[in-house]
C-alpha atoms as a PDB file:
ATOM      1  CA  UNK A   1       0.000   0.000   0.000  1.00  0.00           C
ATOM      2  CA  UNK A   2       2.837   2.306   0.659  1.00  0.00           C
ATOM      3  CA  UNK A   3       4.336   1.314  -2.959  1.00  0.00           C
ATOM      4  CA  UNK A   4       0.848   2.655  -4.343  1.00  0.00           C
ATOM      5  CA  UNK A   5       0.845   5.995  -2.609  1.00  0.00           C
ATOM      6  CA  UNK A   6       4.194   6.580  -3.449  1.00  0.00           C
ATOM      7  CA  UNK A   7       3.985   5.600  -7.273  1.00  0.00           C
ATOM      8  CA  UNK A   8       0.475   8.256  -7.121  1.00  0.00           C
ATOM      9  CA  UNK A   9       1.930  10.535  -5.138  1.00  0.00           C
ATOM     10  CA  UNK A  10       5.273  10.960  -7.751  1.00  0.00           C
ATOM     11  CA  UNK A  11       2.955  10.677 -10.726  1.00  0.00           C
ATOM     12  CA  UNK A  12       1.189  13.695  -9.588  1.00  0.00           C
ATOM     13  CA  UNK A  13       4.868  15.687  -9.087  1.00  0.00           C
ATOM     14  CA  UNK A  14       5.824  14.347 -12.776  1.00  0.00           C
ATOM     15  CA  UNK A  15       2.357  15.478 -14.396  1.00  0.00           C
ATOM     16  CA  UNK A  16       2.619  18.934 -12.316  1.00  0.00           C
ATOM     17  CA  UNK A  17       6.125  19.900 -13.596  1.00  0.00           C
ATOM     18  CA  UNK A  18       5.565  18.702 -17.738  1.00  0.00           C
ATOM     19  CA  UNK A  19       3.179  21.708 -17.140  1.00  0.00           C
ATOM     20  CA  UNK A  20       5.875  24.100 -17.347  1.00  0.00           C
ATOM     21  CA  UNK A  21       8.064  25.633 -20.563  1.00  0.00           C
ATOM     22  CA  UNK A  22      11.525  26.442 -20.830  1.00  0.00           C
ATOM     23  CA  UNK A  23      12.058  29.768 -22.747  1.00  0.00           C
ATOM     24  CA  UNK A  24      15.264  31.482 -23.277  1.00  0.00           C
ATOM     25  CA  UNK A  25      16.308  34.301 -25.142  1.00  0.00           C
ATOM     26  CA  UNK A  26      16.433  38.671 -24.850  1.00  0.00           C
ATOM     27  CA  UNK A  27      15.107  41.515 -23.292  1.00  0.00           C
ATOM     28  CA  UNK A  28      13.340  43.861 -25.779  1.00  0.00           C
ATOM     29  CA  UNK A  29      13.065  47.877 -26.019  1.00  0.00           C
ATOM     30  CA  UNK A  30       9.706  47.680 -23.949  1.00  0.00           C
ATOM     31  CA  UNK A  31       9.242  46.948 -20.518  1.00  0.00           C
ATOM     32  CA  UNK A  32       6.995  47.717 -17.436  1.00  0.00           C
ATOM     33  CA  UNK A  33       6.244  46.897 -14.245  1.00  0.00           C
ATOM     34  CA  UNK A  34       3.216  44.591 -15.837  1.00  0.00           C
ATOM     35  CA  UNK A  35       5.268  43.267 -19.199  1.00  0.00           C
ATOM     36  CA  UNK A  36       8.679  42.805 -20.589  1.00  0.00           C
ATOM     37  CA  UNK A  37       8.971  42.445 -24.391  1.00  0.00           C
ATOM     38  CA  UNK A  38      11.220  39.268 -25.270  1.00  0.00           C
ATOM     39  CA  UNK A  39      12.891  38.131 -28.408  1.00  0.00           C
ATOM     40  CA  UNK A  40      13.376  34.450 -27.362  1.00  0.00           C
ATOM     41  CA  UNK A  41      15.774  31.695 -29.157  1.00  0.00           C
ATOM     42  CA  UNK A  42      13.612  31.141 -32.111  1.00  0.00           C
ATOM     43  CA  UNK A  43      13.797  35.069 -33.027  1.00  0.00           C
ATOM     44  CA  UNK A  44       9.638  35.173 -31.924  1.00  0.00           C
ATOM     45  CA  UNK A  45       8.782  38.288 -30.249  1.00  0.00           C
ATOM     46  CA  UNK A  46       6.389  38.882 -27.591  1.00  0.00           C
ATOM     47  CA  UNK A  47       5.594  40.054 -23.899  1.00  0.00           C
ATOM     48  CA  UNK A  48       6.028  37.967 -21.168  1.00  0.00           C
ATOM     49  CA  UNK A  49       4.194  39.314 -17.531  1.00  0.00           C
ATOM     50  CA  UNK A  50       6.576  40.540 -15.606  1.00  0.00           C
ATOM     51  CA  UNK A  51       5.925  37.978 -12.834  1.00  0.00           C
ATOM     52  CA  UNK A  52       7.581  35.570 -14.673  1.00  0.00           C
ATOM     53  CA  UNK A  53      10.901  36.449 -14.125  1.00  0.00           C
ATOM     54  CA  UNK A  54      12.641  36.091 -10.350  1.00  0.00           C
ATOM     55  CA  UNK A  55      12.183  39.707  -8.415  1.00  0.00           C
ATOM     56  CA  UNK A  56      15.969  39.976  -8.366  1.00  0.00           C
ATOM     57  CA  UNK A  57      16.201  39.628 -12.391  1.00  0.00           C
ATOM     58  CA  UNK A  58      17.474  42.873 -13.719  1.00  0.00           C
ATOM     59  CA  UNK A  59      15.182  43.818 -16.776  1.00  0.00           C
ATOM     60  CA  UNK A  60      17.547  45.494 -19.170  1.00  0.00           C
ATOM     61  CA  UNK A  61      17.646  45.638 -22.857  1.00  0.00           C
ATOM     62  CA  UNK A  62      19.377  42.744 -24.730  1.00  0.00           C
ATOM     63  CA  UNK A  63      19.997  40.855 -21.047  1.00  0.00           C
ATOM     64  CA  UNK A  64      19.857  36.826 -21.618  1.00  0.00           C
ATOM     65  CA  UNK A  65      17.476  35.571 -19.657  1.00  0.00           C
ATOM     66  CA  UNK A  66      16.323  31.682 -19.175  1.00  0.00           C
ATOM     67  CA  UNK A  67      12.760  30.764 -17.164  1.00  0.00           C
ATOM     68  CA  UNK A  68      10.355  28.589 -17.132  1.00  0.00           C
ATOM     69  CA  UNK A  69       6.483  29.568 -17.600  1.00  0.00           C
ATOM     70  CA  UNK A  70       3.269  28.044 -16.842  1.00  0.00           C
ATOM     71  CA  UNK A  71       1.904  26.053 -20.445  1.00  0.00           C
ATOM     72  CA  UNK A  72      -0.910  28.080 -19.694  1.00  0.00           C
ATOM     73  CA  UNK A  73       0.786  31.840 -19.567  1.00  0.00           C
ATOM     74  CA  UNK A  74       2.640  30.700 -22.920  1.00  0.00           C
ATOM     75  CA  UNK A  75      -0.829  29.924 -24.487  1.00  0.00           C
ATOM     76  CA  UNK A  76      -2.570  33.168 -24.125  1.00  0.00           C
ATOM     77  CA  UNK A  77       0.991  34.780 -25.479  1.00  0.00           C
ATOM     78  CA  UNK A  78       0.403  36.605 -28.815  1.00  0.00           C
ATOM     79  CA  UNK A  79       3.425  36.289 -30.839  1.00  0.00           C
ATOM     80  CA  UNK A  80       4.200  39.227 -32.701  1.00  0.00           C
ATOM     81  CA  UNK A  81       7.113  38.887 -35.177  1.00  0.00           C
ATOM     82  CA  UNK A  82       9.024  35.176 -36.056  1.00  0.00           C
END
C-alpha cells in the first residue's frame, strides 16, 4: 500500500512539472512593471508578464534571460514577429 501511494503521489509531481516551458532568449526595447517584451531563441517576439521572471532579475535591454512559464501563460501569449 505504501508502494501505491508513493507511485500516485510521484505521478502527480511528474504530471505537475511537464506543465511548465523552458524559454530562453532577450530583453526587448519595452518593458513595465506589468510586461517585458522578449525576443526568445527562435527570433519570436512577444511580452512575457513581468511575474515571470525572479524579483531579483534585472530587466535590461538585450539581457539573456532563461525561465520557465506556466503552459498556460505561454498559451494566451500573442506572438508578434518570427
Amino acid at each position: 500500500m505504501n508502494t501505491l501511494i508513493i507511485l500516485l503521489f510521484s505521478s502527480f509531481v511528474a504530471a505537475d512539472a511537464s506543465r511548465d516551458v523552458f524559454i530562453r532568449g532577450k530583453i526587448g526595447n519595452e518593458f513595465t512593471d506589468s510586461k517585458v517584451k522578449v525576443i526568445d531563441s527562435e527570433n519570436q517576439v512577444y511580452y512575457l508578464p513581468r511575474s515571470v521572471f525572479p524579483k531579483e532579475f534585472l530587466i535590461k535591454q538585450g539581457k539573456s534571460f532563461a525561465i520557465e512559464i506556466p503552459e498556460k501563460t505561454l498559451n494566451k501569449l500573442k506572438i508578434l514577429k518570427k
